[in-house]
Structures are given as structure tokens and as C-alpha cells.
C-alpha atoms as a PDB file:
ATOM      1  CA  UNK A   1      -3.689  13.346   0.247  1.00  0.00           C
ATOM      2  CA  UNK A   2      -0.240  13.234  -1.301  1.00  0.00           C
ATOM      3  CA  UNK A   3       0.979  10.018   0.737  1.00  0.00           C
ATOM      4  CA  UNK A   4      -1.962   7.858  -0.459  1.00  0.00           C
ATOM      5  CA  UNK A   5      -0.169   8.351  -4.425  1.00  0.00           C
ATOM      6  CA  UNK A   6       3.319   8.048  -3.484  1.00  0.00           C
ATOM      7  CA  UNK A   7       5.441   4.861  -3.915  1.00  0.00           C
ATOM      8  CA  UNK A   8       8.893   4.785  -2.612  1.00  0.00           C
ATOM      9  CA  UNK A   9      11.016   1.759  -4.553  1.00  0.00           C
ATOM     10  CA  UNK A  10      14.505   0.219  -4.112  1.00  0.00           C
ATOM     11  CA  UNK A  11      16.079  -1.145  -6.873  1.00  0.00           C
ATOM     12  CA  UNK A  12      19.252  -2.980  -6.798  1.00  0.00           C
ATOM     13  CA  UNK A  13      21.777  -3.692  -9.743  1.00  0.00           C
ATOM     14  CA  UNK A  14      24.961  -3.287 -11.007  1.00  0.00           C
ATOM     15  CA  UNK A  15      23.815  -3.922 -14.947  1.00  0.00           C
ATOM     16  CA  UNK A  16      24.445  -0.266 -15.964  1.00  0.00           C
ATOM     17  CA  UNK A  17      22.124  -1.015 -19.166  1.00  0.00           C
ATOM     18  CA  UNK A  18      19.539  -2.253 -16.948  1.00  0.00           C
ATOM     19  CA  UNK A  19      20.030   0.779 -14.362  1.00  0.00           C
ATOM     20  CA  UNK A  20      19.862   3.185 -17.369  1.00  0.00           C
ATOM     21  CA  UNK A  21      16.133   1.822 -18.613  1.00  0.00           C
ATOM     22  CA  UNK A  22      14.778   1.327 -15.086  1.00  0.00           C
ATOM     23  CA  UNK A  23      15.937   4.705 -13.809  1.00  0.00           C
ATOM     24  CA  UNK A  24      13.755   6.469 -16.292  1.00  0.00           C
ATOM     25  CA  UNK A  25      10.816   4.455 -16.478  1.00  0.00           C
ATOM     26  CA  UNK A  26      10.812   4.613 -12.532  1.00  0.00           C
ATOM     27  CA  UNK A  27      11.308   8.598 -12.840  1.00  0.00           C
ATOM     28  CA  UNK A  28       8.639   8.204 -15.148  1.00  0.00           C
ATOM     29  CA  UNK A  29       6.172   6.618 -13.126  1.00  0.00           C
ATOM     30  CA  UNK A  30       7.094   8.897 -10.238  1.00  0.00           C
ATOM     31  CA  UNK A  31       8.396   6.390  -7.868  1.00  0.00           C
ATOM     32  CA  UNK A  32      10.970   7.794  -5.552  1.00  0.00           C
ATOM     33  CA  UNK A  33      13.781   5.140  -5.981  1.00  0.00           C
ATOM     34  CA  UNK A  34      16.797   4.622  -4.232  1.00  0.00           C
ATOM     35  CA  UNK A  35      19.083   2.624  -6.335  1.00  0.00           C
ATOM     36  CA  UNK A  36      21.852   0.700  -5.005  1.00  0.00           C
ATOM     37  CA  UNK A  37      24.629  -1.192  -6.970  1.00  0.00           C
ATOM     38  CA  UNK A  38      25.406  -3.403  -4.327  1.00  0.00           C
ATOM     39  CA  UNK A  39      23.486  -6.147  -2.370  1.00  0.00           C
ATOM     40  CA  UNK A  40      25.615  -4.499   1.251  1.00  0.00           C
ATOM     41  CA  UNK A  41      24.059  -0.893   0.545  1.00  0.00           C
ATOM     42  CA  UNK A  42      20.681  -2.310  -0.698  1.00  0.00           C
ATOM     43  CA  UNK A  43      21.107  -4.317   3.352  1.00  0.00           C
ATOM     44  CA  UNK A  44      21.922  -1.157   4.204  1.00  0.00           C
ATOM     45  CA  UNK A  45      18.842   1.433   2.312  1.00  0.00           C
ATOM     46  CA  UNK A  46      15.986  -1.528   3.745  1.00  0.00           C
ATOM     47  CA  UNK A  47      17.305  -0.931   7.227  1.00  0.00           C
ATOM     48  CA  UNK A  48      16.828   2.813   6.772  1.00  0.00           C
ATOM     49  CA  UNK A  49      14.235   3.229   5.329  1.00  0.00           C
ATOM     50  CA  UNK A  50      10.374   2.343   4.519  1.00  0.00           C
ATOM     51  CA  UNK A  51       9.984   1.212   0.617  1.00  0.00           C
ATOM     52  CA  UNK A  52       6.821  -0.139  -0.679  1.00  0.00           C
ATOM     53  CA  UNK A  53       7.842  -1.843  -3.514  1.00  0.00           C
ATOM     54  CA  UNK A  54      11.483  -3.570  -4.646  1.00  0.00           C
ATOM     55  CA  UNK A  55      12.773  -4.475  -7.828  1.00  0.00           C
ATOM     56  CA  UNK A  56      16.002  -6.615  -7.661  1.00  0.00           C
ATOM     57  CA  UNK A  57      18.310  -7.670 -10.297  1.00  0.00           C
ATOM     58  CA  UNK A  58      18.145 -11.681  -9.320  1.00  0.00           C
ATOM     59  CA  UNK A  59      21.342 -13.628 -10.211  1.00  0.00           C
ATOM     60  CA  UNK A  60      23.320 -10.441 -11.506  1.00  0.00           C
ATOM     61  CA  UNK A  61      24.173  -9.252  -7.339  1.00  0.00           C
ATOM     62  CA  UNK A  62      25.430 -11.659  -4.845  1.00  0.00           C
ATOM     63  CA  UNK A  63      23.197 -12.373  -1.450  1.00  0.00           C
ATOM     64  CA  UNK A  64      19.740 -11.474  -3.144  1.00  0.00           C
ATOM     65  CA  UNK A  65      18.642 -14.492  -0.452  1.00  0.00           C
ATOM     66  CA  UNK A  66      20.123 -12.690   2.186  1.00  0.00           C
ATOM     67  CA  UNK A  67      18.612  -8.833   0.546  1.00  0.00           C
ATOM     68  CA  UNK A  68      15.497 -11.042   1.127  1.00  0.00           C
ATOM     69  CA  UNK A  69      15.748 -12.392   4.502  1.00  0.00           C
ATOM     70  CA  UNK A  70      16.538  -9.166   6.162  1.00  0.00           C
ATOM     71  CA  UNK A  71      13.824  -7.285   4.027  1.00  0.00           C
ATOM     72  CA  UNK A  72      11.287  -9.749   5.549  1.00  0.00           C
ATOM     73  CA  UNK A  73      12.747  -9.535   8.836  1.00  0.00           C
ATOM     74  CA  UNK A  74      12.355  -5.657   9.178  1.00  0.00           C
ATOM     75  CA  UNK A  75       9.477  -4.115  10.659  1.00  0.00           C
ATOM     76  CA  UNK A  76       9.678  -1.001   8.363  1.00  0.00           C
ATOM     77  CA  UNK A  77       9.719  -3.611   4.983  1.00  0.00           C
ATOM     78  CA  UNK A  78       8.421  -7.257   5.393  1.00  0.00           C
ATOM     79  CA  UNK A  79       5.452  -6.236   3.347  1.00  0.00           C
ATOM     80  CA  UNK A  80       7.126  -4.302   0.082  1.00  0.00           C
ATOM     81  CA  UNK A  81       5.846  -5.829  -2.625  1.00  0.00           C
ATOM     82  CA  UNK A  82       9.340  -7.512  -4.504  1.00  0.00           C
ATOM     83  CA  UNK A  83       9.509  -8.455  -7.744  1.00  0.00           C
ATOM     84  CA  UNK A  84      12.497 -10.063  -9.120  1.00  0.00           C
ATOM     85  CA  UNK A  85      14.478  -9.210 -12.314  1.00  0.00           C
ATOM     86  CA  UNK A  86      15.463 -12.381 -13.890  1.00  0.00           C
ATOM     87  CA  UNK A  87      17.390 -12.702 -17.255  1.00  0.00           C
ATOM     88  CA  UNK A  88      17.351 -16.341 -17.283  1.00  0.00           C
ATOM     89  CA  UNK A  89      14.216 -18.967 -16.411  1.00  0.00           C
ATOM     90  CA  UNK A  90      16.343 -20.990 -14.138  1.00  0.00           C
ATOM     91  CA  UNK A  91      16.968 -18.100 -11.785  1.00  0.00           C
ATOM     92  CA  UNK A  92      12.998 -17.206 -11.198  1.00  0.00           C
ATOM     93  CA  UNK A  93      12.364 -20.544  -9.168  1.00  0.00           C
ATOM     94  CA  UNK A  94      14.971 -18.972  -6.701  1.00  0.00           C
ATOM     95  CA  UNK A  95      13.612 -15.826  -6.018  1.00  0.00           C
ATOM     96  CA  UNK A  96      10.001 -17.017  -5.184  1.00  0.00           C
ATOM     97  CA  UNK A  97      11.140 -19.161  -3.130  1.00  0.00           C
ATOM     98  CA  UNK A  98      13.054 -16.579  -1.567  1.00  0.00           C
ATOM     99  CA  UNK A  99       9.943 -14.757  -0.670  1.00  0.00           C
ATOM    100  CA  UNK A 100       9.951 -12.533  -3.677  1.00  0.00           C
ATOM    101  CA  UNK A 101       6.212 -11.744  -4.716  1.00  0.00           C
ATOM    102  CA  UNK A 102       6.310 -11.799  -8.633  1.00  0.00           C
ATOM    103  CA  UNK A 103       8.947 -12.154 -10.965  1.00  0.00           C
ATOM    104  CA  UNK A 104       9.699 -10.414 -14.605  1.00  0.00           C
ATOM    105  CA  UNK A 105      12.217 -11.165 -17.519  1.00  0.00           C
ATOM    106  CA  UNK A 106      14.560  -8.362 -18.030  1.00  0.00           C
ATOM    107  CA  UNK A 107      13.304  -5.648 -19.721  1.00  0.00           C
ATOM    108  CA  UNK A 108      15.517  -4.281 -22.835  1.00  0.00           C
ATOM    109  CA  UNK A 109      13.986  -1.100 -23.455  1.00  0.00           C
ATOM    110  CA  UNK A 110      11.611   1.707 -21.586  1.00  0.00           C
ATOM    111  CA  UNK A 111       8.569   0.670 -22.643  1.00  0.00           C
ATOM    112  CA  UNK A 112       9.014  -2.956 -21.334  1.00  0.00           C
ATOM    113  CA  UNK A 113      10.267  -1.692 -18.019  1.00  0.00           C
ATOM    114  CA  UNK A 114       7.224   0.394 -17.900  1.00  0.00           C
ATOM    115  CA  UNK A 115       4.952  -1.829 -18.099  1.00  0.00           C
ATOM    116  CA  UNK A 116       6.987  -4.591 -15.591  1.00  0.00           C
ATOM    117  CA  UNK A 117       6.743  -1.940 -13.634  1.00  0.00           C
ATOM    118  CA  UNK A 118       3.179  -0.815 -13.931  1.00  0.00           C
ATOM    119  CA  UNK A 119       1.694  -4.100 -13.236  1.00  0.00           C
ATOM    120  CA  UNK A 120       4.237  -4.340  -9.666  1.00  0.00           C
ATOM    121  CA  UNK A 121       2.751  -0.705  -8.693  1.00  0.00           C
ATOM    122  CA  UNK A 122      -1.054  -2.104  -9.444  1.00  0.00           C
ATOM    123  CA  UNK A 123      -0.189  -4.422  -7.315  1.00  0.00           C
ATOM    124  CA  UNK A 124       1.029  -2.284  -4.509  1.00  0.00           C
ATOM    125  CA  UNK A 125      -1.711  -0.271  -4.708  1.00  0.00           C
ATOM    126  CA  UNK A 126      -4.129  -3.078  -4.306  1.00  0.00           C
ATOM    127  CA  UNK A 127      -2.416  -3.976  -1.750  1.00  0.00           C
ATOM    128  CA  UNK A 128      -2.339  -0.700  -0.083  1.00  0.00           C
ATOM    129  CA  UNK A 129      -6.090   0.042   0.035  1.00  0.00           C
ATOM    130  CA  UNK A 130      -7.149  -2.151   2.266  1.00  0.00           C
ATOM    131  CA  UNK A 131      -5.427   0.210   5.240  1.00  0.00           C
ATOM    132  CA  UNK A 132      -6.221   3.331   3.336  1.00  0.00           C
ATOM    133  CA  UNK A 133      -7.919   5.745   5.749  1.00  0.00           C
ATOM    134  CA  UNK A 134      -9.587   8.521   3.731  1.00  0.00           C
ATOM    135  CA  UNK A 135     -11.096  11.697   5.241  1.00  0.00           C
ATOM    136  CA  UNK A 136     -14.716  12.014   5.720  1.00  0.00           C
ATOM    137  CA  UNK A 137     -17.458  14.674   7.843  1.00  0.00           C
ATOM    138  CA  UNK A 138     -20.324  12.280   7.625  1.00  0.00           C
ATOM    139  CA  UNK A 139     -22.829  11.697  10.610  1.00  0.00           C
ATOM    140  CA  UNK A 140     -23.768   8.257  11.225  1.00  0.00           C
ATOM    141  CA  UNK A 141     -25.702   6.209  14.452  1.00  0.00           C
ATOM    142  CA  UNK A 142     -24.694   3.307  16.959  1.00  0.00           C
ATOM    143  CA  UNK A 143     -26.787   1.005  18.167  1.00  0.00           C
ATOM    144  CA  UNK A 144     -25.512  -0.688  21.480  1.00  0.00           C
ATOM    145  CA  UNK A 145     -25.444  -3.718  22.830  1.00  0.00           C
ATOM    146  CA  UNK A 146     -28.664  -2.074  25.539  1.00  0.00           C
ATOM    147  CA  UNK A 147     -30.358  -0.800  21.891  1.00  0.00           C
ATOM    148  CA  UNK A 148     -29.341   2.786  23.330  1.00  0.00           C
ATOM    149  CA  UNK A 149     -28.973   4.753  19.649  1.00  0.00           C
ATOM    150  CA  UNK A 150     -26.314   7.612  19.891  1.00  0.00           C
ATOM    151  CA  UNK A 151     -25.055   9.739  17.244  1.00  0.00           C
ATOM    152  CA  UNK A 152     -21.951   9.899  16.169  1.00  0.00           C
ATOM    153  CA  UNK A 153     -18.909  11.618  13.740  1.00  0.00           C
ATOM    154  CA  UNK A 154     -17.001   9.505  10.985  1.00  0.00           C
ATOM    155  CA  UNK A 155     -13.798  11.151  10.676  1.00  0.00           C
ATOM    156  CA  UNK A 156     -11.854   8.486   8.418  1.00  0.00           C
ATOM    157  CA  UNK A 157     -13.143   5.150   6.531  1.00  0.00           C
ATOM    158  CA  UNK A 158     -11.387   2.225   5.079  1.00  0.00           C
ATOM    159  CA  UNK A 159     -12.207  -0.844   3.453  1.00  0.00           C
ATOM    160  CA  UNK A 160     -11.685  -2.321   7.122  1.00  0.00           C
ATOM    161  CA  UNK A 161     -13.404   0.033   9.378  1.00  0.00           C
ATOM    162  CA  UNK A 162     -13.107   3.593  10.757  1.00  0.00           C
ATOM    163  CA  UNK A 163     -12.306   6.035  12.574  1.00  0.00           C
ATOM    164  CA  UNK A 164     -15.115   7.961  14.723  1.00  0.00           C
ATOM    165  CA  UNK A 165     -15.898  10.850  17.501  1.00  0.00           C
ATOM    166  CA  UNK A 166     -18.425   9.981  19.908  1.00  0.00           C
ATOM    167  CA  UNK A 167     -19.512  11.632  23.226  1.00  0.00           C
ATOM    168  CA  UNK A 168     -20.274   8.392  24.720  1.00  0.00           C
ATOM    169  CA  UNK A 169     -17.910   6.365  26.066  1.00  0.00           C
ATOM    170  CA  UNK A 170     -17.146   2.968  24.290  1.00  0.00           C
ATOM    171  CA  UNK A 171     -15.139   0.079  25.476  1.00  0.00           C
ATOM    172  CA  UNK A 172     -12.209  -1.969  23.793  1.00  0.00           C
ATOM    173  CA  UNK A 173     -14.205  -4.965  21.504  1.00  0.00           C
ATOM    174  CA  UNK A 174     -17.532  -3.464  22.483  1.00  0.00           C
ATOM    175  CA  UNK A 175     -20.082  -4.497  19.526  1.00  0.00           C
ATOM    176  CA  UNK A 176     -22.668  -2.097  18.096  1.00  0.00           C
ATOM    177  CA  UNK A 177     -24.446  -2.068  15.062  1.00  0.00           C
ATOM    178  CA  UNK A 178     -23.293   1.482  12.651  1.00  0.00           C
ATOM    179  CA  UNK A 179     -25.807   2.921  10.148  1.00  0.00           C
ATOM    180  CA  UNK A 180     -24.294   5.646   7.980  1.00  0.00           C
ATOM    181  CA  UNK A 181     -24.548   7.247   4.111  1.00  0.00           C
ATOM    182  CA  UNK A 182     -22.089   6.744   1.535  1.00  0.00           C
ATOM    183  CA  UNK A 183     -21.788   8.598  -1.702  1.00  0.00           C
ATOM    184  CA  UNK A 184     -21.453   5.749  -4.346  1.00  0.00           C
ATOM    185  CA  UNK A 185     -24.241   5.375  -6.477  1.00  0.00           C
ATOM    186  CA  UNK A 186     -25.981   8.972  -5.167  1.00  0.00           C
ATOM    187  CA  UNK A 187     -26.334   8.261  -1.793  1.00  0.00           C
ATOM    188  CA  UNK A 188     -26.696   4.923  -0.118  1.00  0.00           C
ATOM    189  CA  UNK A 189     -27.110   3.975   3.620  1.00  0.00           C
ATOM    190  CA  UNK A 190     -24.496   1.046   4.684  1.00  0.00           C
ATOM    191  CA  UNK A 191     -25.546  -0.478   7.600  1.00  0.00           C
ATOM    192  CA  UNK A 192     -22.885  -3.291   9.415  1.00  0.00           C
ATOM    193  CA  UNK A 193     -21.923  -4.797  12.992  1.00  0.00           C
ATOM    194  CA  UNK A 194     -18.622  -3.485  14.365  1.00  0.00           C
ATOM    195  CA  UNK A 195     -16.829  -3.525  17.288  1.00  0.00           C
ATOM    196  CA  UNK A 196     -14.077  -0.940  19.443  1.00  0.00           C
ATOM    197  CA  UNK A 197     -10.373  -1.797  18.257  1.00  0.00           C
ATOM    198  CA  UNK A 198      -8.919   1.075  19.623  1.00  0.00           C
ATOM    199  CA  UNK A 199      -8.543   4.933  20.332  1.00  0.00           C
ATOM    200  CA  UNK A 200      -6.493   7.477  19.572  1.00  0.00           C
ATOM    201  CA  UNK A 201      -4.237   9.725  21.578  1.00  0.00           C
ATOM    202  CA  UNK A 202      -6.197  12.684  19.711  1.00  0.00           C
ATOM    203  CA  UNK A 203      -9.914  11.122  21.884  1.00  0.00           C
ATOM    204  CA  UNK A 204     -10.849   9.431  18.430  1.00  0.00           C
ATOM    205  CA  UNK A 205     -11.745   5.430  18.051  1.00  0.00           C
ATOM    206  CA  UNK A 206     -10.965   3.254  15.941  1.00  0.00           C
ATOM    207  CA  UNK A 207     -14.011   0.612  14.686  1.00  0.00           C
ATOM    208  CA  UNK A 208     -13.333  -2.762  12.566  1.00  0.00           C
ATOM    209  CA  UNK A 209     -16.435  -3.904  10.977  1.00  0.00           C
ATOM    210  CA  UNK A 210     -17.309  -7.710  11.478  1.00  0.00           C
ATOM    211  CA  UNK A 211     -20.269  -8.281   9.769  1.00  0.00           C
ATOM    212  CA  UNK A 212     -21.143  -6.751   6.590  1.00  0.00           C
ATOM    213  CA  UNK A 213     -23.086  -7.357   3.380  1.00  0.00           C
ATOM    214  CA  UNK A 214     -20.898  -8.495   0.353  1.00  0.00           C
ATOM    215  CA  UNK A 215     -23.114  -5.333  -1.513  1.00  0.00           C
ATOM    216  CA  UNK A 216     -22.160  -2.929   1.303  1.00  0.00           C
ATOM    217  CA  UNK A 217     -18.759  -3.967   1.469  1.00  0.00           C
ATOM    218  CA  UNK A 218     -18.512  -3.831  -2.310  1.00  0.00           C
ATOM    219  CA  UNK A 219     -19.555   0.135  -1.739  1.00  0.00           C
ATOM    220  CA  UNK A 220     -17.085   0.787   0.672  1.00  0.00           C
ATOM    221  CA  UNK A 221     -14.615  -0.785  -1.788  1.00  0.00           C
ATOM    222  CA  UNK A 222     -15.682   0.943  -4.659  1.00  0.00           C
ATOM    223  CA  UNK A 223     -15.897   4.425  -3.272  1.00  0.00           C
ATOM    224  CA  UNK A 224     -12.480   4.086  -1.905  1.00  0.00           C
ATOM    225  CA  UNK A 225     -10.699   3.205  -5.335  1.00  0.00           C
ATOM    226  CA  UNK A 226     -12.656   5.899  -6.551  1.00  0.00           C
ATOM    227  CA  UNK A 227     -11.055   8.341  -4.055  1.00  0.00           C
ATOM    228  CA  UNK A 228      -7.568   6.528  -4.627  1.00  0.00           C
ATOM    229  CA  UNK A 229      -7.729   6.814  -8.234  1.00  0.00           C
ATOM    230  CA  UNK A 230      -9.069  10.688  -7.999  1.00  0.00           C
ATOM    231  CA  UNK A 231      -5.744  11.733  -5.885  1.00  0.00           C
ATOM    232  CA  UNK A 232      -3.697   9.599  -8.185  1.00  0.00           C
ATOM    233  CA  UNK A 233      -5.319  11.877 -11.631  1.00  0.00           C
ATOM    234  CA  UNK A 234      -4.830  15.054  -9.684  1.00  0.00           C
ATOM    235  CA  UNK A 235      -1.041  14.011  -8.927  1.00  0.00           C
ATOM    236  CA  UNK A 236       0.051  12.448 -12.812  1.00  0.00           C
ATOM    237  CA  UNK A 237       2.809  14.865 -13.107  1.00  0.00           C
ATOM    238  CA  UNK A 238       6.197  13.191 -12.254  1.00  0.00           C
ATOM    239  CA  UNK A 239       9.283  14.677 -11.531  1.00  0.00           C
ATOM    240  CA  UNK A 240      12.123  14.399 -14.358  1.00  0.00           C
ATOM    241  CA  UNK A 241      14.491  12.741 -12.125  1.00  0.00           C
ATOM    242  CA  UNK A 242      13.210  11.196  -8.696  1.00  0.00           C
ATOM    243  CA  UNK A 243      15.746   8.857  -7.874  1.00  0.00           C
ATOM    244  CA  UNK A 244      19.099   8.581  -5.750  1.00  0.00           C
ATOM    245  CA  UNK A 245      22.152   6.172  -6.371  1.00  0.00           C
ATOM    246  CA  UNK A 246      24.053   4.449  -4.016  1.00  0.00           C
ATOM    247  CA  UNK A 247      27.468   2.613  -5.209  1.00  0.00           C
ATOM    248  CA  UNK A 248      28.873   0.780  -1.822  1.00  0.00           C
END
């Protein structure tokens, strides 16, 4: 599951000392990164493409408001986590009021701009896991709304819900009650109300559970880092250089 590990970053500055230490510890972390030296082809890179996380040189690049504005204004990006780059105190007011989500003092060598940029990805990935859909072949029951019980195949689970084959027919926002096994401790049946929030082109649905136990949901949770943090070991190599540059 190679897309639930990767993070794809934009970084904007035109501090070549800055670009030099950020570069690596981003290749380092293997982030794909496209780096831009000016705020026009940073406008430019969000309205391209999909990035997950931002780091921006505040105060050192004109427009970072504007960067901003059109990064929470796109579809693709209104969610990337941002954090700001800020060399002086004065500056960081700015950028969170500009909608950026954190902000960091510039770093001065690799191992601070590791660790800015470890705690920005920790946040992503927090972030991230609550629409994480992880594949499963576990069997699990619905009770309806008549107390008709009917067997059926989870296919995917989140932290939210998931996604399920059933020869019965179910309608949008109909409510059943889902009993099912999870492996975290051993084995341990999860039992919660749901309801239909969709279906699939490929004949699956899609179920959001509403009510569930804070020790249930704290399963799901679990199990799901778990799995997150499993792809993440079996992926730690990075590539040596995993980033592109764009000047104008």
C-alpha cells in the first residue's frame, strides 16, 4: 500500500542556504518535493498538482498571503497541512493568520530541518488516517432495521466506516447494526450502528458508523496506526534525491 506512506511537499524559497538544508532533509525523509523559488510558480505547482504538506519561506517571497489564499481555494490542496518558515517572531503572527497550520523558526542545519520537518509529517499523517481505507477479507453480520440478520463481506475499514459486499440490497442512510472481528488484542468482536453513505461503481457500499463505543472505536484506531506504521517500516528506504526545482 505504497500511497498510504507517501507524502508529496511543496516548498517555496529563494534562500539558497535554506533550499540547500531543506532539500536534503526532505530527500531524506522521502517526501517527493517540488521546490519553487518563486511565489508565481509555487501559484502555479498548487494548481497542478495534489501536495499534502507545504513548507513556505514566510517573509523571504512576496504574496505568501496570496500562495495561501489560492492553496485554500483549490479543491486538489485546501487541506495540505502548511507550516510556515519564519526567521523572525514578528512574521509568524502573519502566517497563521493567513491560514497556515503551524509555524517553525528557520532551521540552520539538517538536523533542525529534520526534525521541523518530522513533527509537520506526524502531523499529516494524523491527519491522514482518519480517511485511510485499508484492505481487509473479514466476514461480518447486519442487523436491519426488520431484525432480518444477513451476512456480509468487509472489503476496506477506516477509522470512519467501511467499505462492504452484500447480496442484499441496502438503501442510501439505511441504519443497521454491524457485528464483525478485529485483530487487535487477538481477536475482538466490534459491534456498532451504521448507516448506507454510498456505493461504488464496482457494486460495493460504503458504511459510516454512527454509534460506537469509545473502546471499540479506540480498536479500530489502534489497529489502523498499526497497519499505517507497518507499511511505513516496510517502505524506510528513501531515495537519494526526490525532489524537483522550479525557478519562474
Amino acid at each position: 500500500m505504497k500511497p498510504i506512506v507517501t507524502l508529496n511537499g511543496l516548498f517555496l524559497t529563494k534562500d539558497m542556504q535554506l533550499m540547500n538544508v531543506m532539500t536534503k532533509a526532505l530527500d531524506s525523509l522521502g517526501i517527493k518535493t517540488v521546490v519553487c523559488m518563486t511565489t508565481n510558480a509555487a501559484i502555479k505547482a498548487v494548481q497542478a498538482h495534489q501536495f499534502d504538506c507545504a513548507f513556505i519561506d514566510w517573509g523571504s517571497n512576496d504574496d505568501c498571503v496570496e500562495l495561501m489564499q489560492v492553496m485554500r481555494n483549490n479543491n486538489w490542496n485546501e487541506k495540505a497541512f502548511v507550516t510556515a518558515i519564519c526567521k523572525y517572531f514578528s512574521v509568524q503572527a502573519s502566517a497563521l493568520t493567513a491560514s497556515a497550520n503551524t509555524t517553525i523558526n528557520k532551521p540552520q542545519n539538517f538536523g533542525q530541518a529534520v526534525r521541523s520537518i518530522q513533527l509537520a509529517c506526524a502531523s499529516v499523517m494524523m491527519q491522514r488516517r482518519s480517511s485511510y481505507l485499508i484492505p481487509v477479507d473479514w466476514h461480518a453480520t447486519v442487523v436491519d432495521q426488520l431484525g432480518q440478520t444477513r451476512n456480509i463481506r468487509i472489503e476496506y475499514i477506516s477509522e470512519t466506516g467501511i467499505t462492504f459486499r452484500s447480496k442484499a440490497e441496502y438503501q442510501l442512510s439505511e441504519q443497521f447494526k454491524l457485528t464483525f472481528r478485529i485483530p487487535f488484542p487477538g481477536y475482538e468482536t466490534v459491534t456498532a450502528n451504521a448507516d448506507l453513505a454510498g456505493r461504488n461503481q464496482d457494486g460495493s457500499m460504503v458504511a459510516k458508523f454512527t454509534v460506537i463505543t469509545p473502546r471499540h472505536k479506540a480498536m479500530i484506531i489502534n489497529w489502523v496506526a498499526d497497519e499505517v506504521d507497518d507499511k511505513m517500516s516496510a517502505n524506510e528506504m528513501a531515495p537519494t534525491m526526490n525532489h524537483q526545482l522550479i525557478a519562474a
